[in-house]
PDB file of N, CA and C in Angstrom:
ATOM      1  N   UNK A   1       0.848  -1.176   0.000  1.00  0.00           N
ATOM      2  CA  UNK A   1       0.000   0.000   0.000  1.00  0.00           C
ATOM      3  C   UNK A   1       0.895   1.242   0.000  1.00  0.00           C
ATOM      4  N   UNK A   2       0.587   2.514  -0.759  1.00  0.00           N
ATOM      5  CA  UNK A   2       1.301   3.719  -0.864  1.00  0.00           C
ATOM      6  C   UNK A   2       1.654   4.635   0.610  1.00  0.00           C
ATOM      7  N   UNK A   3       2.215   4.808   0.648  1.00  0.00           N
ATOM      8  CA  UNK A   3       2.448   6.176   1.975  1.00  0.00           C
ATOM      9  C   UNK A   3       1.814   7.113   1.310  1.00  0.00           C
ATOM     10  N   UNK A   4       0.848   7.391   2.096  1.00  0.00           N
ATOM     11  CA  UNK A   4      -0.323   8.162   2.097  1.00  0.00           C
ATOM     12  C   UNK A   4      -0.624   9.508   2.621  1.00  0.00           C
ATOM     13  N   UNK A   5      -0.692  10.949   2.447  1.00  0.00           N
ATOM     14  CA  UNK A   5      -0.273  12.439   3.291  1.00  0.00           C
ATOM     15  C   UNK A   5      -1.381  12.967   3.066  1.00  0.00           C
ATOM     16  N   UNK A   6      -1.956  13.971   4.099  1.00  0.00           N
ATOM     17  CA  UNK A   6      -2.512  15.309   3.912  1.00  0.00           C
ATOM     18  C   UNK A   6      -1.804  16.631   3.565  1.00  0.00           C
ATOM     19  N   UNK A   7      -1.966  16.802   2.153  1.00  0.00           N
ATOM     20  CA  UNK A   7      -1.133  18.387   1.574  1.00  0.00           C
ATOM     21  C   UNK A   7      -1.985  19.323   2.232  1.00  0.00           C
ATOM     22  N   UNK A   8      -1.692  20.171   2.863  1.00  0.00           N
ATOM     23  CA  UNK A   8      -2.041  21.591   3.403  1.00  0.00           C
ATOM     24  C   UNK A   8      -1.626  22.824   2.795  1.00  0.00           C
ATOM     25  N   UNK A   9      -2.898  23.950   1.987  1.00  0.00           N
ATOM     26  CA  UNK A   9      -2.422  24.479   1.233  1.00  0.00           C
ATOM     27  C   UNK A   9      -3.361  25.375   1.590  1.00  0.00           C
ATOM     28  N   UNK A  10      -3.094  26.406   1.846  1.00  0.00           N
ATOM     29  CA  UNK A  10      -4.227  27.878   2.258  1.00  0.00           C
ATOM     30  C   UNK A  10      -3.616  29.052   0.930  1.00  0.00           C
ATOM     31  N   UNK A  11      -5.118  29.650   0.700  1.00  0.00           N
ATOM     32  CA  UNK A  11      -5.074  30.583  -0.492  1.00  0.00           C
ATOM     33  C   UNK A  11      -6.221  32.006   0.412  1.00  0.00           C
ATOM     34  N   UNK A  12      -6.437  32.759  -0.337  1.00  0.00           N
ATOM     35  CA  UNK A  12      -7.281  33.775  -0.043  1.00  0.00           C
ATOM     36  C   UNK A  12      -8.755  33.823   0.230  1.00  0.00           C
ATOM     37  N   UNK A  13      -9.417  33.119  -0.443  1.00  0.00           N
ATOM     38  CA  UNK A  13     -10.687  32.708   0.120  1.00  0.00           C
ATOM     39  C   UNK A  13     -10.889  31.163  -0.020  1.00  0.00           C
ATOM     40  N   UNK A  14     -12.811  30.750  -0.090  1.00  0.00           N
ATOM     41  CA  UNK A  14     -12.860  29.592  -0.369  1.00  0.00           C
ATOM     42  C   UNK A  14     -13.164  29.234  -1.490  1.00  0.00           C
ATOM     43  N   UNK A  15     -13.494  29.987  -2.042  1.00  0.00           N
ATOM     44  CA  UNK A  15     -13.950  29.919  -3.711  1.00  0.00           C
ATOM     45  C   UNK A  15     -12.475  29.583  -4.777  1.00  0.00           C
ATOM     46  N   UNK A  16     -11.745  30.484  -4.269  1.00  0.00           N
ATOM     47  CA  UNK A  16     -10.395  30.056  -4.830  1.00  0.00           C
ATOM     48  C   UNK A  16      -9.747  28.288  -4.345  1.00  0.00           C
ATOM     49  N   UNK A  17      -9.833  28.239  -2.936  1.00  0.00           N
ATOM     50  CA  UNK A  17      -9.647  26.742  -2.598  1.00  0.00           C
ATOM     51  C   UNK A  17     -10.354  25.964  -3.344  1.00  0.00           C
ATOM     52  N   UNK A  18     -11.647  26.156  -3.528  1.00  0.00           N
ATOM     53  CA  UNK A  18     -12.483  24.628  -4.482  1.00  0.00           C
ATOM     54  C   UNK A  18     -11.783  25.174  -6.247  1.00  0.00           C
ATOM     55  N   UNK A  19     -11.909  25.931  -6.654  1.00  0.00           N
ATOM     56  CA  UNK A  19     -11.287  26.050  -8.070  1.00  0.00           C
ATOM     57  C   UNK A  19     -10.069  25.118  -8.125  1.00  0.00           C
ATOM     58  N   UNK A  20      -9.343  25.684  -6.734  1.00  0.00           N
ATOM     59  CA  UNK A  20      -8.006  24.945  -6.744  1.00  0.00           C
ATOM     60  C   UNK A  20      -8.239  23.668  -6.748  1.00  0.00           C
ATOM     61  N   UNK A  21      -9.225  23.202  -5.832  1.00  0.00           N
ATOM     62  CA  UNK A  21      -9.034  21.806  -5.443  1.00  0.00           C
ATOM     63  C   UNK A  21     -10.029  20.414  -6.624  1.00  0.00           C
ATOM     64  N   UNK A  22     -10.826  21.280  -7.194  1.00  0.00           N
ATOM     65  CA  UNK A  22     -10.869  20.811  -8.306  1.00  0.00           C
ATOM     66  C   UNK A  22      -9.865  20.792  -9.533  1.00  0.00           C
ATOM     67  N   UNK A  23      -9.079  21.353  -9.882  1.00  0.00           N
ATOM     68  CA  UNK A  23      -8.471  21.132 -10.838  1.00  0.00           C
ATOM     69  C   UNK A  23      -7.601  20.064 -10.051  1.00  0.00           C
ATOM     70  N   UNK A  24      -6.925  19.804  -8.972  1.00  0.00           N
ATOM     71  CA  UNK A  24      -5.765  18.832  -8.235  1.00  0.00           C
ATOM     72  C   UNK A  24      -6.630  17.209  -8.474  1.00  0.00           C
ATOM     73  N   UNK A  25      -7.911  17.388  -8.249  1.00  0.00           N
ATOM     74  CA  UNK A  25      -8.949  16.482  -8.067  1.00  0.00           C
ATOM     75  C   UNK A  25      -8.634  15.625  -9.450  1.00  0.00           C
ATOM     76  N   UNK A  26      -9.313  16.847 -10.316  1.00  0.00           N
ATOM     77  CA  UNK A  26      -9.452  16.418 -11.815  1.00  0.00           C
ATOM     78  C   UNK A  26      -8.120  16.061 -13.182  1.00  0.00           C
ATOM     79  N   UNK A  27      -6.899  16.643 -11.745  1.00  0.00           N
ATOM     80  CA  UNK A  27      -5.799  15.845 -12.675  1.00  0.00           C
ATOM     81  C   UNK A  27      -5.200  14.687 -12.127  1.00  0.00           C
ATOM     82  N   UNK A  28      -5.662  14.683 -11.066  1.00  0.00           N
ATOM     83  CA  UNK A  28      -5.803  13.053 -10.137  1.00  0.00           C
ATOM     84  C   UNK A  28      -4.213  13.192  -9.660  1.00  0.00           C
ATOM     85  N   UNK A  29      -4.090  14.630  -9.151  1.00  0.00           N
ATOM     86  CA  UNK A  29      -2.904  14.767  -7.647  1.00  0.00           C
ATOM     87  C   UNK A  29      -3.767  14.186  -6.234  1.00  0.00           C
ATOM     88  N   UNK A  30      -4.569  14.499  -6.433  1.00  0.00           N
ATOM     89  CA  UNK A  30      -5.141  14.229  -5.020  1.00  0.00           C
ATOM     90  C   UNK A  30      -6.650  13.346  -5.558  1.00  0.00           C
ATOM     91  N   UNK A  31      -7.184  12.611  -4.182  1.00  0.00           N
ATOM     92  CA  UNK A  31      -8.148  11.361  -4.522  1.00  0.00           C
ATOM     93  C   UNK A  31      -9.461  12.598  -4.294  1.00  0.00           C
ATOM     94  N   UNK A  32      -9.408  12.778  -3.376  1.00  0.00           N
ATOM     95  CA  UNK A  32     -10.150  14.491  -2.523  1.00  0.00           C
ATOM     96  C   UNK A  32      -9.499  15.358  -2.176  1.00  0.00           C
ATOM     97  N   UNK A  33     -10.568  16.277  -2.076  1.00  0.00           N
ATOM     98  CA  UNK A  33     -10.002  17.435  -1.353  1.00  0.00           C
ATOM     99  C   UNK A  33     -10.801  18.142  -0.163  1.00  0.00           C
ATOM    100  N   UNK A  34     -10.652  18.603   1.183  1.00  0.00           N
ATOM    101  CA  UNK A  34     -11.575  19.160   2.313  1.00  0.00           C
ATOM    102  C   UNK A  34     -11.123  20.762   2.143  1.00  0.00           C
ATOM    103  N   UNK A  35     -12.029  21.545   2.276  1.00  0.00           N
ATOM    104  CA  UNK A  35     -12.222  23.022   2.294  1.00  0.00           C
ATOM    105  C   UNK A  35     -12.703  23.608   3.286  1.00  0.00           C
ATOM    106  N   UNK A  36     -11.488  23.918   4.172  1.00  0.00           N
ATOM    107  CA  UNK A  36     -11.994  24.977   5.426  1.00  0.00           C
ATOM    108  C   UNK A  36     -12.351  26.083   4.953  1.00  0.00           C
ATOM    109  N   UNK A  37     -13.533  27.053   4.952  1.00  0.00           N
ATOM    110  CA  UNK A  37     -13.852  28.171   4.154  1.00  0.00           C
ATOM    111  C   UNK A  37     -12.956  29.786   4.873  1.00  0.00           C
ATOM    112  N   UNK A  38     -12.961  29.682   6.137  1.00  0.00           N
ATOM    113  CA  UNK A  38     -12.288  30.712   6.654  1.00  0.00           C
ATOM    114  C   UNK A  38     -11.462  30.302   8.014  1.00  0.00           C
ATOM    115  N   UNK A  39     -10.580  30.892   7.716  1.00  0.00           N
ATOM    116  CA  UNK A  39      -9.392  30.591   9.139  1.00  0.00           C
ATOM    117  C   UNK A  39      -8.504  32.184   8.907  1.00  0.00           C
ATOM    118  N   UNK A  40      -8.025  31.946  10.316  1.00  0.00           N
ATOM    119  CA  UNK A  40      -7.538  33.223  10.170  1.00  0.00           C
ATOM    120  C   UNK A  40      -5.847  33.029  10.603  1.00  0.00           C
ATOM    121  N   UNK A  41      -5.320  33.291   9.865  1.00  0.00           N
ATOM    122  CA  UNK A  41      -3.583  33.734   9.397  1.00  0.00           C
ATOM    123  C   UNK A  41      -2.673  34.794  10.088  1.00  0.00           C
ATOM    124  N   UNK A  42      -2.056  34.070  11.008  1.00  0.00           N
ATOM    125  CA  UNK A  42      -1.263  35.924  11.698  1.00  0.00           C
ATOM    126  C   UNK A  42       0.387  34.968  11.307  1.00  0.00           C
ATOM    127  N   UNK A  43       0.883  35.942  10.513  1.00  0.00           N
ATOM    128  CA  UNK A  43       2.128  35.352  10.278  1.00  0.00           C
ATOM    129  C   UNK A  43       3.281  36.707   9.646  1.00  0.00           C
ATOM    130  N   UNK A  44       4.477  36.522   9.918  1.00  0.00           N
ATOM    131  CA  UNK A  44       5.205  37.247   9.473  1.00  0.00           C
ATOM    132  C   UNK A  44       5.718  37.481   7.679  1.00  0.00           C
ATOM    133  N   UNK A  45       5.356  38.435   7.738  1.00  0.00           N
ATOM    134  CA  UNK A  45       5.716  38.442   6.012  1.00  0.00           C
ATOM    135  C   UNK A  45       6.436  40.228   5.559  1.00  0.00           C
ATOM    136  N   UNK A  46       7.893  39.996   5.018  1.00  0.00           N
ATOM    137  CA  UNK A  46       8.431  41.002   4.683  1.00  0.00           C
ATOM    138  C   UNK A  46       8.666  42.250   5.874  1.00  0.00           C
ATOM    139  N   UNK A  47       8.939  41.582   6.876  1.00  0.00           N
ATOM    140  CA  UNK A  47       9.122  42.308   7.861  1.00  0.00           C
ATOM    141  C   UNK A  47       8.039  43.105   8.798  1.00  0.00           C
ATOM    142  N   UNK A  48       6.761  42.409   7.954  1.00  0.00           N
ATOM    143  CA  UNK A  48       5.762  42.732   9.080  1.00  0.00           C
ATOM    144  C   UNK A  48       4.645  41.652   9.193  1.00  0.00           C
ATOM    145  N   UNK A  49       4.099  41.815  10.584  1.00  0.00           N
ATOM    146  CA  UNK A  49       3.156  40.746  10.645  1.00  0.00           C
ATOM    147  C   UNK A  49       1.540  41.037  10.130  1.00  0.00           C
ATOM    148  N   UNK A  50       1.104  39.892   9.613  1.00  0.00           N
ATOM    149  CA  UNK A  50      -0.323  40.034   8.825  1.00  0.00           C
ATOM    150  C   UNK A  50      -0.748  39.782   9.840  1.00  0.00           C
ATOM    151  N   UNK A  51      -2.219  39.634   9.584  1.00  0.00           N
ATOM    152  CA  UNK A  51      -3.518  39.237   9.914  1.00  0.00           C
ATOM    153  C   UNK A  51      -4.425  39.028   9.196  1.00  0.00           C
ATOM    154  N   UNK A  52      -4.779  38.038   8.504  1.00  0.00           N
ATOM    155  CA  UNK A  52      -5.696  38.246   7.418  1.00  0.00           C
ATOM    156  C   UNK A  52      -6.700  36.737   7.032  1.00  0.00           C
ATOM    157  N   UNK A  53      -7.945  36.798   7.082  1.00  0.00           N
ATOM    158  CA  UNK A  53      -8.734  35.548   6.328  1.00  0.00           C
ATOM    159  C   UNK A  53      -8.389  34.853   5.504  1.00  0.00           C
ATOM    160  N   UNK A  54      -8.167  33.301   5.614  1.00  0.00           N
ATOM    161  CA  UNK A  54      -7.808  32.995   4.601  1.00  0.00           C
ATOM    162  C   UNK A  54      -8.519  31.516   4.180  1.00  0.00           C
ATOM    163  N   UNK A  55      -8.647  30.571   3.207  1.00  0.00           N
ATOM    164  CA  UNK A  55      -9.337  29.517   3.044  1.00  0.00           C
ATOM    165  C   UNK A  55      -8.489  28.432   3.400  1.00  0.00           C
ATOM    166  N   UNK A  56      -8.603  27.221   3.927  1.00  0.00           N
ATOM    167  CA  UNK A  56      -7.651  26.002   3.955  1.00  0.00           C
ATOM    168  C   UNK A  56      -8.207  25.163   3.210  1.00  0.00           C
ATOM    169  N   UNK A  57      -7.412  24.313   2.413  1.00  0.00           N
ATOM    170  CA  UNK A  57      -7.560  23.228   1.595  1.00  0.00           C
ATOM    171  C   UNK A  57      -6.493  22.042   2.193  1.00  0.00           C
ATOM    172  N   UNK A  58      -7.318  21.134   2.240  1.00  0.00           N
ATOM    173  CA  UNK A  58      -6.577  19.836   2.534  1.00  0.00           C
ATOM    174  C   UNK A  58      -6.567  18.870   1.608  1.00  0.00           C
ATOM    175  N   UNK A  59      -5.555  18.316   1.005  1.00  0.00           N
ATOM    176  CA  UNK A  59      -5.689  17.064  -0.068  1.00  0.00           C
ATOM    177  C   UNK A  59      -5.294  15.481   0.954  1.00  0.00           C
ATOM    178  N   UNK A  60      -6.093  15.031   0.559  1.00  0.00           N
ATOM    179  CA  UNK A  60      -5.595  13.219   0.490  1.00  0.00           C
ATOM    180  C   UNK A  60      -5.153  12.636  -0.686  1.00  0.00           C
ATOM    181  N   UNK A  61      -3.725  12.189  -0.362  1.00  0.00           N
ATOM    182  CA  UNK A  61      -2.636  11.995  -1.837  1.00  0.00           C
ATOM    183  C   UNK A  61      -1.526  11.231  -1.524  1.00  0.00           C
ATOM    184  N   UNK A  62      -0.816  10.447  -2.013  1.00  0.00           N
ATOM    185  CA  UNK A  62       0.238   9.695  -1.839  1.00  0.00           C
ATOM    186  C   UNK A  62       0.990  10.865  -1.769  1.00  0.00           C
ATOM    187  N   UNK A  63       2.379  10.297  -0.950  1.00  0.00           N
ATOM    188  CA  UNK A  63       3.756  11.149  -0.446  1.00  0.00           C
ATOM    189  C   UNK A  63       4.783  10.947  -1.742  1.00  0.00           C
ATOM    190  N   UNK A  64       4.554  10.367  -2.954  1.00  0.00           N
ATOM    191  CA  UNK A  64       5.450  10.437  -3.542  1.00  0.00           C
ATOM    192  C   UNK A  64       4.967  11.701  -4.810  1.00  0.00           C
ATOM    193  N   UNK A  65       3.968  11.961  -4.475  1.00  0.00           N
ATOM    194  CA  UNK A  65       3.137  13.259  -5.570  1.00  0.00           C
ATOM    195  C   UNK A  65       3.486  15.101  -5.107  1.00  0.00           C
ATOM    196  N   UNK A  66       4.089  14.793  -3.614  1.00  0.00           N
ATOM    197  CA  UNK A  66       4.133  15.857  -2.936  1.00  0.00           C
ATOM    198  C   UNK A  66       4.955  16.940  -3.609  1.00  0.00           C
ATOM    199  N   UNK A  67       5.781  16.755  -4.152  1.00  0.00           N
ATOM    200  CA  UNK A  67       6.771  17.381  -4.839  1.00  0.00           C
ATOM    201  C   UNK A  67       6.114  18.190  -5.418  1.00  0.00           C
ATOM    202  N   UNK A  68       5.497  17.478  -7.053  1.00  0.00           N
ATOM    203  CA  UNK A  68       4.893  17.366  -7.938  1.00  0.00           C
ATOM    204  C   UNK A  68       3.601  18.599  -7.836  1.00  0.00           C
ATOM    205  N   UNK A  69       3.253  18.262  -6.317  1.00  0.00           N
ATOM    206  CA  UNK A  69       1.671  19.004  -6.305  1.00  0.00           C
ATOM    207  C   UNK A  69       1.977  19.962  -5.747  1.00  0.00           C
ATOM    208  N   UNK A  70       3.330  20.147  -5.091  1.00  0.00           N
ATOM    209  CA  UNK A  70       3.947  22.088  -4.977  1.00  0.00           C
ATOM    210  C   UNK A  70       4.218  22.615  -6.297  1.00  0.00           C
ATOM    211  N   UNK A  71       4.754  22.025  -7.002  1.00  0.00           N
ATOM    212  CA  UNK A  71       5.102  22.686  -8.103  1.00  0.00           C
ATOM    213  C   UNK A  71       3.951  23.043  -8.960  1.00  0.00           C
ATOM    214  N   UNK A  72       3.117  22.149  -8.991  1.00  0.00           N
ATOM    215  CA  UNK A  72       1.500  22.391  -9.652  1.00  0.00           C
ATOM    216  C   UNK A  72       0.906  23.214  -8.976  1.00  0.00           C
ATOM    217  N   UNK A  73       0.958  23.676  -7.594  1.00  0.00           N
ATOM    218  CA  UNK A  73       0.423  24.775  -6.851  1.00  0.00           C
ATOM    219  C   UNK A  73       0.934  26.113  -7.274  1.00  0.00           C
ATOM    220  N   UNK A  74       2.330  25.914  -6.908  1.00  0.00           N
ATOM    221  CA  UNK A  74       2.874  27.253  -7.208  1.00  0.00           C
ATOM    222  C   UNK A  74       2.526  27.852  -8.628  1.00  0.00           C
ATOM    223  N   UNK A  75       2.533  26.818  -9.733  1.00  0.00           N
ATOM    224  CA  UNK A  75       2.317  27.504 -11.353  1.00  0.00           C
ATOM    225  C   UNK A  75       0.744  28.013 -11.024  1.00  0.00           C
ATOM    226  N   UNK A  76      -0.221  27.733 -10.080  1.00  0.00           N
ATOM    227  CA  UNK A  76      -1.291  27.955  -9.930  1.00  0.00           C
ATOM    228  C   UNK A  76      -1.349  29.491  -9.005  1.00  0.00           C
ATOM    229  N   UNK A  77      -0.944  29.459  -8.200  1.00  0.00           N
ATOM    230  CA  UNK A  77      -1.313  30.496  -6.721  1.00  0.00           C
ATOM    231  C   UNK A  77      -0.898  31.684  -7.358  1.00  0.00           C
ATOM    232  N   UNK A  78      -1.533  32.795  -6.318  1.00  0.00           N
ATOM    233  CA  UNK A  78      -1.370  34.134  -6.510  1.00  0.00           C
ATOM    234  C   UNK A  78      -0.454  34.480  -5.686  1.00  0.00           C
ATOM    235  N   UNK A  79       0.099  33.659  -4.500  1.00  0.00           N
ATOM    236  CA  UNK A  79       0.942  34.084  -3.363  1.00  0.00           C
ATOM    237  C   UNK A  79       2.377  33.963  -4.082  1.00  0.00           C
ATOM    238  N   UNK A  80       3.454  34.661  -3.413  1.00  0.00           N
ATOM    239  CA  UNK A  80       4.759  34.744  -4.066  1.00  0.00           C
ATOM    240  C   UNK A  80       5.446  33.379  -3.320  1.00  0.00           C
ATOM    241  N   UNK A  81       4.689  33.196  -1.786  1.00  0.00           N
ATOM    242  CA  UNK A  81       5.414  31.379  -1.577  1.00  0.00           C
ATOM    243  C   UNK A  81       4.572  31.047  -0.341  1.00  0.00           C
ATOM    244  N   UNK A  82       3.793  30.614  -1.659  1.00  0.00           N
ATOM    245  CA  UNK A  82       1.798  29.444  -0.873  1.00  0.00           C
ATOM    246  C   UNK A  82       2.347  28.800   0.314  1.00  0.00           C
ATOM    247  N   UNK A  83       1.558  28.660   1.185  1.00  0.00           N
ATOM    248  CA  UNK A  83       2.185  27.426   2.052  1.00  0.00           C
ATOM    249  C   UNK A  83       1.281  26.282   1.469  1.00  0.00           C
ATOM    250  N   UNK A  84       2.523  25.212   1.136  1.00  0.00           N
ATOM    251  CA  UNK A  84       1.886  23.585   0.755  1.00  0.00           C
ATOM    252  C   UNK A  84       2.681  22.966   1.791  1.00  0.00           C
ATOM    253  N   UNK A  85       1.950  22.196   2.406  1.00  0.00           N
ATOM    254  CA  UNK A  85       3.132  21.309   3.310  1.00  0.00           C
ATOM    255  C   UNK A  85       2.298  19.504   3.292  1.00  0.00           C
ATOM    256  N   UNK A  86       3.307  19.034   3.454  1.00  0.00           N
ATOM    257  CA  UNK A  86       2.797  17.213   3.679  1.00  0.00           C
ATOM    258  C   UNK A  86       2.783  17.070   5.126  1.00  0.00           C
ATOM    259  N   UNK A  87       1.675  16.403   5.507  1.00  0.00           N
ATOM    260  CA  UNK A  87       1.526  16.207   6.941  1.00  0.00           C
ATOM    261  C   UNK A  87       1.381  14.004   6.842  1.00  0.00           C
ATOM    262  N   UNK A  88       2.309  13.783   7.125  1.00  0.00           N
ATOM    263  CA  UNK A  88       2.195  11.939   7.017  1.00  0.00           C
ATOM    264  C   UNK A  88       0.582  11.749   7.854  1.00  0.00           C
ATOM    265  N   UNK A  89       0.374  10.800   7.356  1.00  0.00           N
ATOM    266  CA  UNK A  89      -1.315   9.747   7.449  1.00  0.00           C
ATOM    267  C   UNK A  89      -0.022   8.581   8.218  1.00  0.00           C
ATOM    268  N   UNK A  90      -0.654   8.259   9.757  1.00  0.00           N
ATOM    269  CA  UNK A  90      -0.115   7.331  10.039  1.00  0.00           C
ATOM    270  C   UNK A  90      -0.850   6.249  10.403  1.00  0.00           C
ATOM    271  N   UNK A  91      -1.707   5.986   9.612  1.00  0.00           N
ATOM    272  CA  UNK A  91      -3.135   4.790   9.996  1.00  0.00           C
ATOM    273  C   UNK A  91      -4.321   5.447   9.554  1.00  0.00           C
ATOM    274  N   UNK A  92      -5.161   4.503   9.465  1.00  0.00           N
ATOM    275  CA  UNK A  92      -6.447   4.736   8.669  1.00  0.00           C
ATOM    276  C   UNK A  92      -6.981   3.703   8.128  1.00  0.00           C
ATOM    277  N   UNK A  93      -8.293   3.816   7.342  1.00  0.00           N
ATOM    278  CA  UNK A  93      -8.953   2.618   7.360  1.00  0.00           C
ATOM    279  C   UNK A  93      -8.260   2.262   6.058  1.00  0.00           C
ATOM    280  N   UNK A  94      -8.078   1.253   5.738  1.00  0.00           N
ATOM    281  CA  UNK A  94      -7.121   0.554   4.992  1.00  0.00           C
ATOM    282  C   UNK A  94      -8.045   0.288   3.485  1.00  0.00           C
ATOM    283  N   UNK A  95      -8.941   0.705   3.342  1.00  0.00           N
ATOM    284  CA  UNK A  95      -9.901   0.564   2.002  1.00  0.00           C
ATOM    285  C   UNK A  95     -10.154   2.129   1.729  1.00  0.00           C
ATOM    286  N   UNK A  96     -10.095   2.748   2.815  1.00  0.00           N
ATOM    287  CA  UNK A  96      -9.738   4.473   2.517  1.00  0.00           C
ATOM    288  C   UNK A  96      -8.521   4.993   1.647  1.00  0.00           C
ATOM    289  N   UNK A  97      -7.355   4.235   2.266  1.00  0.00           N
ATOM    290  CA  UNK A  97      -6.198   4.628   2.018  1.00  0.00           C
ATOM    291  C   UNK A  97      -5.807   4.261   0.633  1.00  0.00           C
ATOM    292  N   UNK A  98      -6.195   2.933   0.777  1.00  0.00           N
ATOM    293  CA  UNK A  98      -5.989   1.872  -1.153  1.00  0.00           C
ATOM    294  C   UNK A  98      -6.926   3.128  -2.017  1.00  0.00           C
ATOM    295  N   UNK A  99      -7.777   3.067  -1.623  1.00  0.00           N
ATOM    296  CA  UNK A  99      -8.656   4.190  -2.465  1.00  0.00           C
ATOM    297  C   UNK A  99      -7.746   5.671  -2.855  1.00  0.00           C
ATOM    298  N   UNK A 100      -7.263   6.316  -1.874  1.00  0.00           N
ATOM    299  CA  UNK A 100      -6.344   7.342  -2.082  1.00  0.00           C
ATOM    300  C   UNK A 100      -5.508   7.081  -3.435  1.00  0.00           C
ATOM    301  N   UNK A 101      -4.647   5.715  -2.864  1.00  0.00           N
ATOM    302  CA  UNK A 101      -3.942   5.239  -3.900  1.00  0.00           C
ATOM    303  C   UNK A 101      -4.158   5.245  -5.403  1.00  0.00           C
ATOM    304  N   UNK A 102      -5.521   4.590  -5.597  1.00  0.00           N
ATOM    305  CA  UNK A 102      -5.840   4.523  -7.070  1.00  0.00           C
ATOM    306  C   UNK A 102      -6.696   5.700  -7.715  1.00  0.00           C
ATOM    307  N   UNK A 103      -7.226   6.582  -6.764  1.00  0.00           N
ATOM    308  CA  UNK A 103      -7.753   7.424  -7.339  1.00  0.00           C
ATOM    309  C   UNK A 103      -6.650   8.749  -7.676  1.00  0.00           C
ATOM    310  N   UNK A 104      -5.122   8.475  -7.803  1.00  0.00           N
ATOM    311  CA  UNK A 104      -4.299   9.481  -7.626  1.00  0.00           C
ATOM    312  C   UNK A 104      -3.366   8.882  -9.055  1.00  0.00           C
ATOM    313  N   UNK A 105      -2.917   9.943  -9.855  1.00  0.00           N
ATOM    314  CA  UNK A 105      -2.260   9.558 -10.972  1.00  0.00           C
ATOM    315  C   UNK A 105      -1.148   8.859 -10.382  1.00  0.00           C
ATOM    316  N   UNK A 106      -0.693   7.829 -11.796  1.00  0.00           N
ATOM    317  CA  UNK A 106       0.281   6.918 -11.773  1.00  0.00           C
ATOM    318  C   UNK A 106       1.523   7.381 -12.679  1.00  0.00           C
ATOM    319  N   UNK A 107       1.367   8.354 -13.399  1.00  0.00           N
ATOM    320  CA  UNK A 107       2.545   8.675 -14.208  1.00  0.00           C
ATOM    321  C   UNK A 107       3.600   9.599 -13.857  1.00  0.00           C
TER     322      UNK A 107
END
């Protein structure tokens, strides 16, 4: 069975997250995708700190796509450096996970 991750990827709203997370869907980076619609962001940027709304997107996706689906993010995002990060799946239901597997490109 594949090693299996949640990509974590926040953009500006939620409307932009499902655009996003449909196209990841529909090129079969990810099996799904979950859409937090608003969270809120306090982080340092360019020497000052934000505060600002933002959408979370979560993918379910094999760990060997991770690369792959930053680089497909970044040609996508409006941010100058998105946060995508892999968070490891360390258990789960085991017909969930196979599923991840095949619903995620092979090439």
């Amino acid at each position: 069975m594949a090693d299996c991750v949640e990509v974590v990827i926040t953009g500006p709203d939620a409307e932009w997250a499902a655009d996003l997370a449909r196209v990841l869907v529909e090129e079969r980076w990810a099996a799904c995708a979950h859409i937090l619609p608003e969270i809120r962001s306090v982080y340092r940027w360019q020497g000052q700190i934000e505060d600002a709304p933002e959408a979370r997107l979560a993918l379910h996706t094999r760990a060997d796509l991770v690369a792959d689906i930053a680089t497909r993010v970044t040609e996508l995002h409006s941010y100058d450096v998105p946060c995508v990060m892999a968070l490891p799946l360390v258990g789960g239901l085991p017909d969930y996970l196979e599923w991840i597997a095949t619903e995620t490109r092979t090439d």
